[in-house]
N, C-alpha and C. Protein backbone atom coordinates (compact mmCIF):
# COMPACT_ATOMS: atom_id res chain seq x y z
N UNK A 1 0.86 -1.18 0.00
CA UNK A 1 0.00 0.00 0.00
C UNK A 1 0.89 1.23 0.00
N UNK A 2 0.57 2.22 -0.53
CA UNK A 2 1.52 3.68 -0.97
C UNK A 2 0.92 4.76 0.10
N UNK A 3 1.95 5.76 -0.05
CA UNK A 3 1.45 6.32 0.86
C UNK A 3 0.10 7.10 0.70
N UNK A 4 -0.73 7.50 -0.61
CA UNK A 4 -1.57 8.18 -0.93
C UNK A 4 -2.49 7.05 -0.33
N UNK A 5 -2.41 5.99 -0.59
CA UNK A 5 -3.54 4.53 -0.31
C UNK A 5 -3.96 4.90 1.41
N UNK A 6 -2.46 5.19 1.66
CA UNK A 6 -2.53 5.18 3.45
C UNK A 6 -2.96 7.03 3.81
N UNK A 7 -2.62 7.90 3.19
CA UNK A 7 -3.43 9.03 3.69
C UNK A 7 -4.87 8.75 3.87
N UNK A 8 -5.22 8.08 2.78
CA UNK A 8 -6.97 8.30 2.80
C UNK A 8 -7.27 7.47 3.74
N UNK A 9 -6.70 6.61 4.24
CA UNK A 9 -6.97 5.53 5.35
C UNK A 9 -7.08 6.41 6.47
N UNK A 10 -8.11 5.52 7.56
CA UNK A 10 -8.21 6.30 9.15
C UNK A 10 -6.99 5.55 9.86
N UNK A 11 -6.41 5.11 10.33
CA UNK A 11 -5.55 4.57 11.04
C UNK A 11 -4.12 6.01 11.26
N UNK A 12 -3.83 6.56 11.87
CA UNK A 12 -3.40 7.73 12.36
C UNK A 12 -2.13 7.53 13.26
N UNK A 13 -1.35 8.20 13.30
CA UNK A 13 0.10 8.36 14.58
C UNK A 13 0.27 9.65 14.82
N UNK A 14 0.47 10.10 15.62
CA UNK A 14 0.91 11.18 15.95
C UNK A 14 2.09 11.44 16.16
N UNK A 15 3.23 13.01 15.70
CA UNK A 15 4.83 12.46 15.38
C UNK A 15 4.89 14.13 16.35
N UNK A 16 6.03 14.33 17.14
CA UNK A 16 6.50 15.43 17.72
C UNK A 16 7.36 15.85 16.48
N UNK A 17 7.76 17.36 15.78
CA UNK A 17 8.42 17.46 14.71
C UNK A 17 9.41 18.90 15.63
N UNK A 18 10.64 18.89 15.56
CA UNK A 18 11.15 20.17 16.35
C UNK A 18 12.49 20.65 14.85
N UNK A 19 12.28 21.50 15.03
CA UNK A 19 13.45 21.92 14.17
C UNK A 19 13.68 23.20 14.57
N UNK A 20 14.68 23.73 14.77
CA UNK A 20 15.15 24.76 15.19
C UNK A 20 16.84 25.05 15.57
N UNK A 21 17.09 26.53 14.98
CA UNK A 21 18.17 26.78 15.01
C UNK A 21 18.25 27.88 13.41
N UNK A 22 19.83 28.46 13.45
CA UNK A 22 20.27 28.92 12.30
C UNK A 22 20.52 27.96 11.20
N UNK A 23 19.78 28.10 10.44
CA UNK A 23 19.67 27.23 9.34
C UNK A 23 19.40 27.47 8.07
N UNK A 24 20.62 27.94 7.26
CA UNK A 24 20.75 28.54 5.80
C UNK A 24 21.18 29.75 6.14
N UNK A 25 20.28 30.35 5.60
CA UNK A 25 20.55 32.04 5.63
C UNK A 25 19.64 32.54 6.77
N UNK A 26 18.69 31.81 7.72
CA UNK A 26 17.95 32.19 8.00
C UNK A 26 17.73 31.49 9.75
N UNK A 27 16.96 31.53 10.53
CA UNK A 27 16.40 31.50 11.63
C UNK A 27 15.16 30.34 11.75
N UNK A 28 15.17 29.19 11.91
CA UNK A 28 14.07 28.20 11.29
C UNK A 28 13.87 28.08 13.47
N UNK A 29 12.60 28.44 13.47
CA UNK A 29 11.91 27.61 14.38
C UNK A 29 10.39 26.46 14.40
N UNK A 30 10.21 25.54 14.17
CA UNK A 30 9.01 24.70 14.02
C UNK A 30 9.13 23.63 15.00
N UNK A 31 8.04 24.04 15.71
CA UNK A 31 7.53 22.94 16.91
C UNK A 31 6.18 22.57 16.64
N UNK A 32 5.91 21.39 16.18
CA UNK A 32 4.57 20.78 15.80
C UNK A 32 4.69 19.53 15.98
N UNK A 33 3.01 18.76 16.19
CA UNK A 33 2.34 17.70 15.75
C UNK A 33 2.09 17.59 14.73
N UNK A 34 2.43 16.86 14.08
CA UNK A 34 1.51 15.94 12.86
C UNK A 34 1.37 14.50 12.93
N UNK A 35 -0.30 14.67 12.30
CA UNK A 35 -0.83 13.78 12.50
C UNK A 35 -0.37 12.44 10.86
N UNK A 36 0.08 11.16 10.94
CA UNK A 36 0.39 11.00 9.70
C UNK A 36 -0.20 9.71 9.80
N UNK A 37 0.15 8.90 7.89
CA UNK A 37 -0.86 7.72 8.29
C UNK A 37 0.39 6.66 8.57
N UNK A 38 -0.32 5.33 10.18
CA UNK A 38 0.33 4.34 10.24
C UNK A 38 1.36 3.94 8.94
N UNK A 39 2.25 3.69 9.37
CA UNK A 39 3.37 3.43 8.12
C UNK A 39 3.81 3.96 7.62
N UNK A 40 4.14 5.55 8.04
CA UNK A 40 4.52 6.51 7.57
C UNK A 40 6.60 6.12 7.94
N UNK A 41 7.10 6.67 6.66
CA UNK A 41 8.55 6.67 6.76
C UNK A 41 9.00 7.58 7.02
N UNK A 42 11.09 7.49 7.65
CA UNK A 42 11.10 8.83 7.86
C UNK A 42 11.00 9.64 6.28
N UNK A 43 11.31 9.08 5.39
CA UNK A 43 11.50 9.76 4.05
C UNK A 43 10.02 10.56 3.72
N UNK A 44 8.79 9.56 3.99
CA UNK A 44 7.67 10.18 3.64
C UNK A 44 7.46 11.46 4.52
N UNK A 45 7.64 11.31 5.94
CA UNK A 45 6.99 12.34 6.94
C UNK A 45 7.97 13.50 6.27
N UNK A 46 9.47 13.69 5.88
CA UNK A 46 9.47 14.89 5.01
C UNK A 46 9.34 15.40 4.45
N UNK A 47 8.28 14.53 3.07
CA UNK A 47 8.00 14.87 2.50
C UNK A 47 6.54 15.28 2.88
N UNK A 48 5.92 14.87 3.73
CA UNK A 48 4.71 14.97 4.44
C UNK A 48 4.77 16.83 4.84
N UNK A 49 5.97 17.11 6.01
CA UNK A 49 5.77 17.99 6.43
C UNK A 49 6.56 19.48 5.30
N UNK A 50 7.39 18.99 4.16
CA UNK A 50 7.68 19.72 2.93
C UNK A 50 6.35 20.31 2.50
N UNK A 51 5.02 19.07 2.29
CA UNK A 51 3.95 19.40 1.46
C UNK A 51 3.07 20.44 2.67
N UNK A 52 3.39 20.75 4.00
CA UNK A 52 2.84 21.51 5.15
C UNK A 52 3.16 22.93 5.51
N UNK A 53 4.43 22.69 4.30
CA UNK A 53 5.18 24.02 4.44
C UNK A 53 6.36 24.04 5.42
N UNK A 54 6.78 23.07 5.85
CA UNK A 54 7.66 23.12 7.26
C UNK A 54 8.93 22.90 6.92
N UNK A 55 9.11 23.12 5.40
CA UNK A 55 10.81 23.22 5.05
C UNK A 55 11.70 21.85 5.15
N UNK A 56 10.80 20.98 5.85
CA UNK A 56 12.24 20.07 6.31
C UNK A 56 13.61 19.63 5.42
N UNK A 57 12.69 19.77 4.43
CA UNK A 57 14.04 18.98 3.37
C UNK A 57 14.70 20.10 3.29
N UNK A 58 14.39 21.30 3.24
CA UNK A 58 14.98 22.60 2.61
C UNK A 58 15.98 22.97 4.13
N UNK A 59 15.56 22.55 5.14
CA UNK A 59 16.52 22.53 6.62
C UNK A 59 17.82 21.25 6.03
N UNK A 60 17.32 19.91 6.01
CA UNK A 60 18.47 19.27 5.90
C UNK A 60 19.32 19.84 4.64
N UNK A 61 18.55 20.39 3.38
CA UNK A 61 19.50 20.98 2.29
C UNK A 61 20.48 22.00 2.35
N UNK A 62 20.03 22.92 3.39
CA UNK A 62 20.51 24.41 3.69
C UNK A 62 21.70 23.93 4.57
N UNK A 63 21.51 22.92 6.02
CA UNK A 63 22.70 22.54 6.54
C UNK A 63 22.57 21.05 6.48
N UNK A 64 23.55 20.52 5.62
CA UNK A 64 23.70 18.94 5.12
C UNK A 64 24.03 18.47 6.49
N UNK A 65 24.92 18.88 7.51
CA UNK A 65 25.43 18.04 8.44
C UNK A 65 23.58 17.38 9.44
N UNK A 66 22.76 18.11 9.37
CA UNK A 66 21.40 18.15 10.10
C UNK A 66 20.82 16.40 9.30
N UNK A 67 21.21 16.62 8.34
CA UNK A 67 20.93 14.88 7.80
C UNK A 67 21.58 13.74 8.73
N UNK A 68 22.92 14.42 9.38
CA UNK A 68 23.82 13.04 10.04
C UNK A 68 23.19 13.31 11.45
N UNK A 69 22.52 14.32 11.99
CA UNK A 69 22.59 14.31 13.08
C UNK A 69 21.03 14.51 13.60
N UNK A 70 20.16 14.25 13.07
CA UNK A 70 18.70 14.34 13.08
C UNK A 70 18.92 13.44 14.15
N UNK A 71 18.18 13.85 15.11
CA UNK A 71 17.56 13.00 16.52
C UNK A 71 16.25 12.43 16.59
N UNK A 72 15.76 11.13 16.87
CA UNK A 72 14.56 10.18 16.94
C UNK A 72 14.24 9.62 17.91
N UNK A 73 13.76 10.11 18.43
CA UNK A 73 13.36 9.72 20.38
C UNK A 73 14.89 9.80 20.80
N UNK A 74 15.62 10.87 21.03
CA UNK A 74 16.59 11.37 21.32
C UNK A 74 17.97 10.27 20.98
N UNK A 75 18.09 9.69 20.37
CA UNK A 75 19.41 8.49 19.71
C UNK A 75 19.38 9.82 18.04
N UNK A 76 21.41 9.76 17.38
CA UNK A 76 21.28 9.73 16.55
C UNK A 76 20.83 9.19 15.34
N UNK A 77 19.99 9.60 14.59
CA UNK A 77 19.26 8.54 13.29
C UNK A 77 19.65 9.32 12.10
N UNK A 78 21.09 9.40 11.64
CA UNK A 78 21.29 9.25 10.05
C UNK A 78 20.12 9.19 9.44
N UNK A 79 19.91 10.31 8.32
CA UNK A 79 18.36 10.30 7.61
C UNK A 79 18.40 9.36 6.51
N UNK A 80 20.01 8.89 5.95
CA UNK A 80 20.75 8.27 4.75
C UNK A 80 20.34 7.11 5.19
N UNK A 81 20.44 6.62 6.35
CA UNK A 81 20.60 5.37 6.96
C UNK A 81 19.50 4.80 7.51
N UNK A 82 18.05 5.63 7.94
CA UNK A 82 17.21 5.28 8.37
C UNK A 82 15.83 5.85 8.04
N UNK A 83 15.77 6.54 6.68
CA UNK A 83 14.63 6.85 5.30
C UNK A 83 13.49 5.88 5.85
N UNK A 84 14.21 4.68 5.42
CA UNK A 84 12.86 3.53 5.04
C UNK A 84 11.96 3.63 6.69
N UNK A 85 13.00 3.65 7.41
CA UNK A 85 12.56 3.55 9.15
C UNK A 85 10.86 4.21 9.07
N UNK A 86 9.94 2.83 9.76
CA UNK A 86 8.57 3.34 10.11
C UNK A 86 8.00 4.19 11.13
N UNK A 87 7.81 5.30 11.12
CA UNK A 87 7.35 6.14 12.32
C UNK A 87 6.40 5.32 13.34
N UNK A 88 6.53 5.37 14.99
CA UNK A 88 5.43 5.09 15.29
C UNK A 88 4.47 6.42 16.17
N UNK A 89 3.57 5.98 16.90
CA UNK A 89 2.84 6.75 17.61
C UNK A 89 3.56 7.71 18.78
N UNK A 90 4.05 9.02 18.85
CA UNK A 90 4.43 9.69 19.95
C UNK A 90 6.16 9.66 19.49
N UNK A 91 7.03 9.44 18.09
CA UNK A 91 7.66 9.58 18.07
C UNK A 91 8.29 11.21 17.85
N UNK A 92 9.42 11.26 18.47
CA UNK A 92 9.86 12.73 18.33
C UNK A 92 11.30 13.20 17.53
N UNK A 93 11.07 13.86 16.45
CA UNK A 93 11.79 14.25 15.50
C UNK A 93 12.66 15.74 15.77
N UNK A 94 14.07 15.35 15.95
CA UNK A 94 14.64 16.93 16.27
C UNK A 94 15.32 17.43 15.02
N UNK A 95 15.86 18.18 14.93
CA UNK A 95 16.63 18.77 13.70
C UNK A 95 17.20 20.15 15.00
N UNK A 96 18.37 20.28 15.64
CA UNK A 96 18.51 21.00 15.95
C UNK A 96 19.97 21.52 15.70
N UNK A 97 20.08 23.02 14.86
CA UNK A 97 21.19 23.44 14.35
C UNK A 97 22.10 24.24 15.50
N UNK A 98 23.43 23.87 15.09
CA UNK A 98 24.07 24.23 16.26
C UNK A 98 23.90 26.09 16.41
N UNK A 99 24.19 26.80 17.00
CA UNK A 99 24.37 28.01 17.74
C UNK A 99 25.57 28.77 17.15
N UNK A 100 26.70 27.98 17.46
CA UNK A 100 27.76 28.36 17.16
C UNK A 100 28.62 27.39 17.19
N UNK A 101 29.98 27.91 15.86
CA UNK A 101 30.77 27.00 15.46
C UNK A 101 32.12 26.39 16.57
N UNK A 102 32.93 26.18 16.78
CA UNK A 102 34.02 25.51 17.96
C UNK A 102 35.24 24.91 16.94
């Protein structure tokens, strides 16, 4: 089943989404819920929250290192390495850009 098959479906998860920090040229803060369908990937939910307006891909594009260091119920999760990975219910997604360089 695709993911369009599974939007129209009722079966639902709820995902914590945080992104925040200097990121590109710019100042990105987004703290949200979304609601997505069971079986949602991490690859889809960016593209999920891309189609919401919430930039994500355009965050990991602007700072590439945010791809290696994306946080998933607080463990690093490589986005390269863990795309296919199935979201579940109450999972929490960070993207947080550093402050300053060292």
């Amino acid at each position: 089943m695709g993911l369009l098959d599974r939007l129209r479906g009722a079966g639902r998860i709820r995902v914590h989404l945080l992104i925040r920090g200097r990121i590109g040229d710019g100042w990105v803060d987004v703290d949200t819920h979304l609601r997505v369908p069971i079986g949602t990937t991490l690859a889809e939910l960016i593209a999920i929250a891309d189609g919401r307006g919430l930039g994500m891909s355009t965050a990991l594009a602007a700072s590439p290192h945010l791809a290696e260091t994306l946080m998933w119920n607080g463990a690093r999760t490589p986005v390269a390495e863990h795309g296919a990975r199935s979201l579940a219910d109450g999972d929490e997604l960070y993207l947080l850009a550093p402050l300053a360089g060292g």
